[in-house]
C-alpha atoms as a PDB file:
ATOM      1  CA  UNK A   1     -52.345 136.422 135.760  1.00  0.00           C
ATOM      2  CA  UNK A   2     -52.121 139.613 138.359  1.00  0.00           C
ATOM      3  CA  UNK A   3     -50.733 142.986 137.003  1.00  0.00           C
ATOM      4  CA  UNK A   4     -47.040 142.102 139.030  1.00  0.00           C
ATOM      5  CA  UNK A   5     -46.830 139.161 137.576  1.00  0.00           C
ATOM      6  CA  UNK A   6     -47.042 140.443 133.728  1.00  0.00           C
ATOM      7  CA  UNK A   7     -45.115 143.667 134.497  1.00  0.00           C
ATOM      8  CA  UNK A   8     -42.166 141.587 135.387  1.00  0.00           C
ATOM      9  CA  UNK A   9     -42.225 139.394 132.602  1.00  0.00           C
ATOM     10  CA  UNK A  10     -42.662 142.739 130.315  1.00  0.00           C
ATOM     11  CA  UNK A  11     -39.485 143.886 132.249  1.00  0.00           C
ATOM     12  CA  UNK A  12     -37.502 141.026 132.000  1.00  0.00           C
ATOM     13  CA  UNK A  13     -38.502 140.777 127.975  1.00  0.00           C
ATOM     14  CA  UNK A  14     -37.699 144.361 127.302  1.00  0.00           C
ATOM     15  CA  UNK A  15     -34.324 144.327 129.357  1.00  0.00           C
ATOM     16  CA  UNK A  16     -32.970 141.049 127.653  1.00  0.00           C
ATOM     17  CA  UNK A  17     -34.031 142.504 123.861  1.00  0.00           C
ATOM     18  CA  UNK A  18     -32.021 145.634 124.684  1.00  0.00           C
ATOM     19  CA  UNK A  19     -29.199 143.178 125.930  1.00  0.00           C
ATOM     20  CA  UNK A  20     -28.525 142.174 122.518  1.00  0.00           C
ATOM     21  CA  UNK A  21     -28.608 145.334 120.917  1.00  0.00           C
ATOM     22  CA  UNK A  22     -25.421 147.101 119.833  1.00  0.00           C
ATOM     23  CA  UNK A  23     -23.673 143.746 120.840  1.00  0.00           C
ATOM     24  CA  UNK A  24     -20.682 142.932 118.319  1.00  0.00           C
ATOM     25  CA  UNK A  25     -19.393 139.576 118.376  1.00  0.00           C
ATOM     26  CA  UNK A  26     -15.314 139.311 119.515  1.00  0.00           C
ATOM     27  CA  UNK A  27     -14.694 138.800 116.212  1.00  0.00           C
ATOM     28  CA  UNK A  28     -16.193 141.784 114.830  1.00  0.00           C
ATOM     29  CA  UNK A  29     -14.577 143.459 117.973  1.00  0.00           C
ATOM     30  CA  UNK A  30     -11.142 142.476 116.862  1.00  0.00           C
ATOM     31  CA  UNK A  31     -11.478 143.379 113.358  1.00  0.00           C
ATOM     32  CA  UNK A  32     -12.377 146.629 113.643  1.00  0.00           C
ATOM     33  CA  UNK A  33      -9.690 147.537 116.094  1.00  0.00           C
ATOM     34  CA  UNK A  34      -7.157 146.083 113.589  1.00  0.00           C
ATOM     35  CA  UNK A  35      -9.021 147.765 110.478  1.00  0.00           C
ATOM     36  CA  UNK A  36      -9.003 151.397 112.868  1.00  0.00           C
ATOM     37  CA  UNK A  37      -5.134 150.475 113.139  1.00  0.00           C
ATOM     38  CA  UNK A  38      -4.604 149.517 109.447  1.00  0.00           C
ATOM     39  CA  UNK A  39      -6.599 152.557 108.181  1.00  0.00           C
ATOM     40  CA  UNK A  40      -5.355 154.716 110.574  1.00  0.00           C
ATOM     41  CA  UNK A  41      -9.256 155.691 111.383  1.00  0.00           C
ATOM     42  CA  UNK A  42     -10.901 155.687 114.390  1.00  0.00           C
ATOM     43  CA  UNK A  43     -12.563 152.824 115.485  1.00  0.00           C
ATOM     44  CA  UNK A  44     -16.193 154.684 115.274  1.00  0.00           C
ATOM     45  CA  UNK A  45     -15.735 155.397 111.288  1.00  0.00           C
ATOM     46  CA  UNK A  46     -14.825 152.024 110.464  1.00  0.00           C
ATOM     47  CA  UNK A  47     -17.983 150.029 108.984  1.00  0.00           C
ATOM     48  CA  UNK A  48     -18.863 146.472 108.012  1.00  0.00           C
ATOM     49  CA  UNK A  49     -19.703 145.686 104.216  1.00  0.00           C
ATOM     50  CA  UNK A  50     -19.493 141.695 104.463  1.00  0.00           C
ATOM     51  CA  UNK A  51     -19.235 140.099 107.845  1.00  0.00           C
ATOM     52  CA  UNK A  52     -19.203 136.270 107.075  1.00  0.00           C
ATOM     53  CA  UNK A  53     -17.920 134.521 109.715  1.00  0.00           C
ATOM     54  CA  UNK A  54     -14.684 133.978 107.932  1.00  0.00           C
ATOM     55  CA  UNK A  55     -14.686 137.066 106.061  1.00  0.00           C
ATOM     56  CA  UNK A  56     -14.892 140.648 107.065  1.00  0.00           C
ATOM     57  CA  UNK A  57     -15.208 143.176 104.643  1.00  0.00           C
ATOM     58  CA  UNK A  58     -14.984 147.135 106.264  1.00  0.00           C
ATOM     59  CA  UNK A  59     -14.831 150.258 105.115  1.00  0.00           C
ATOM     60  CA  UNK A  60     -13.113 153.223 106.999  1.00  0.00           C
ATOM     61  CA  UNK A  61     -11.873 157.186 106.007  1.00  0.00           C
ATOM     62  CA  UNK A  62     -12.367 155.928 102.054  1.00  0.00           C
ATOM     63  CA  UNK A  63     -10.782 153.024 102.057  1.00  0.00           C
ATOM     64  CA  UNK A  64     -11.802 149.135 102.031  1.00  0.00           C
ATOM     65  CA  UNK A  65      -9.747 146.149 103.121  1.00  0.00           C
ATOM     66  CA  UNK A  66     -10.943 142.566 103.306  1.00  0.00           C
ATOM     67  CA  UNK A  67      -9.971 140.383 106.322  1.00  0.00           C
ATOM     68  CA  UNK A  68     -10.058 136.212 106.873  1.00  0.00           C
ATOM     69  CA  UNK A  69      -9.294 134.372 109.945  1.00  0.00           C
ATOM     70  CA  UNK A  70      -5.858 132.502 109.190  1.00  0.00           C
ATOM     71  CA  UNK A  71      -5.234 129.624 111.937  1.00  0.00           C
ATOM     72  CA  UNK A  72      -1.956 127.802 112.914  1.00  0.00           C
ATOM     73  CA  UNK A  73      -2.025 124.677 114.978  1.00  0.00           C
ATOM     74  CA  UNK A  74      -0.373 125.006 118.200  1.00  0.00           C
ATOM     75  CA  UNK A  75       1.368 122.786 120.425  1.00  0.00           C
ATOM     76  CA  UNK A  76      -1.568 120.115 122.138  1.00  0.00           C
ATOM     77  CA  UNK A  77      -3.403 120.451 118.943  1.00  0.00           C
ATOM     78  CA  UNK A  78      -4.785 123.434 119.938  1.00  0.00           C
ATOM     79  CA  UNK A  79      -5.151 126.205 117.138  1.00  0.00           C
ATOM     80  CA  UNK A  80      -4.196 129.716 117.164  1.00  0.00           C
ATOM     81  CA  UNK A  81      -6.330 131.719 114.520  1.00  0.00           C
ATOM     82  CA  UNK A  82      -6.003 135.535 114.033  1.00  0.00           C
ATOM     83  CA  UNK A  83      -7.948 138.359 111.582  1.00  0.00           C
ATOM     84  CA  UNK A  84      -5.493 138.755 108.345  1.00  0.00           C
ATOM     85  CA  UNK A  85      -6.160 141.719 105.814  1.00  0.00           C
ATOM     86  CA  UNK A  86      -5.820 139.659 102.911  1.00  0.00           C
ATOM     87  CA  UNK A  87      -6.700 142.259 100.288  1.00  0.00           C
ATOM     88  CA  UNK A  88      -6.623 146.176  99.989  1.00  0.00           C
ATOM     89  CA  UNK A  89      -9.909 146.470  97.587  1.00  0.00           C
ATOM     90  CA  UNK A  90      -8.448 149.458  95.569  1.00  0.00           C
ATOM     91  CA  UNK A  91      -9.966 151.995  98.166  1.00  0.00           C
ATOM     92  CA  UNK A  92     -13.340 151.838  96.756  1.00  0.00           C
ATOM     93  CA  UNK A  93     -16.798 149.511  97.876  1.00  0.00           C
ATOM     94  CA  UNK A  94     -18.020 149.173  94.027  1.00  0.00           C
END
């Protein structure tokens, strides 16, 4: 294999590993912007403890909540599913 031929493939290998990195899912996206809301803490101080994908747990400015995805059918038997905090965990991660 010529030189060319392996530098581009060491490109293209390096440029699609840094592609995923610092990639959140839309999920994770969404619950921290609601947690920042909910915990009135910016969106850079809130962290991930548990993220299941039905269960997110995050931390933020000392306190915890715990989110699930709740879904409601919709009309066409589509569904429309949101991020719930379903349980203030006393403020603590213990």
């Amino acid at each position: 294999m010529s030189n060319k031929v392996v530098q581009v493939a060491a490109i293209t290998v390096l440029s699609l590993l840094g592609l995923g990195c610092g990639h959140e899912s839309a999920a994770t996206q969404q619950v921290r912007s609601a947690a920042a809301v909910d915990l009135d803490c910016d969106t850079s101080m809130i962290e991930f403890a548990e993220d299941e994908p039905m269960v997110k747990r995050v931390s933020g400015c000392g306190r915890t909540l715990t989110y699930m995805s709740k879904c409601n059918p919709t009309g066409g038997g589509g569904q429309d599913c949101r991020w719930k905090p379903v349980r203030d965990d006393s403020n603590k991660l213990n």
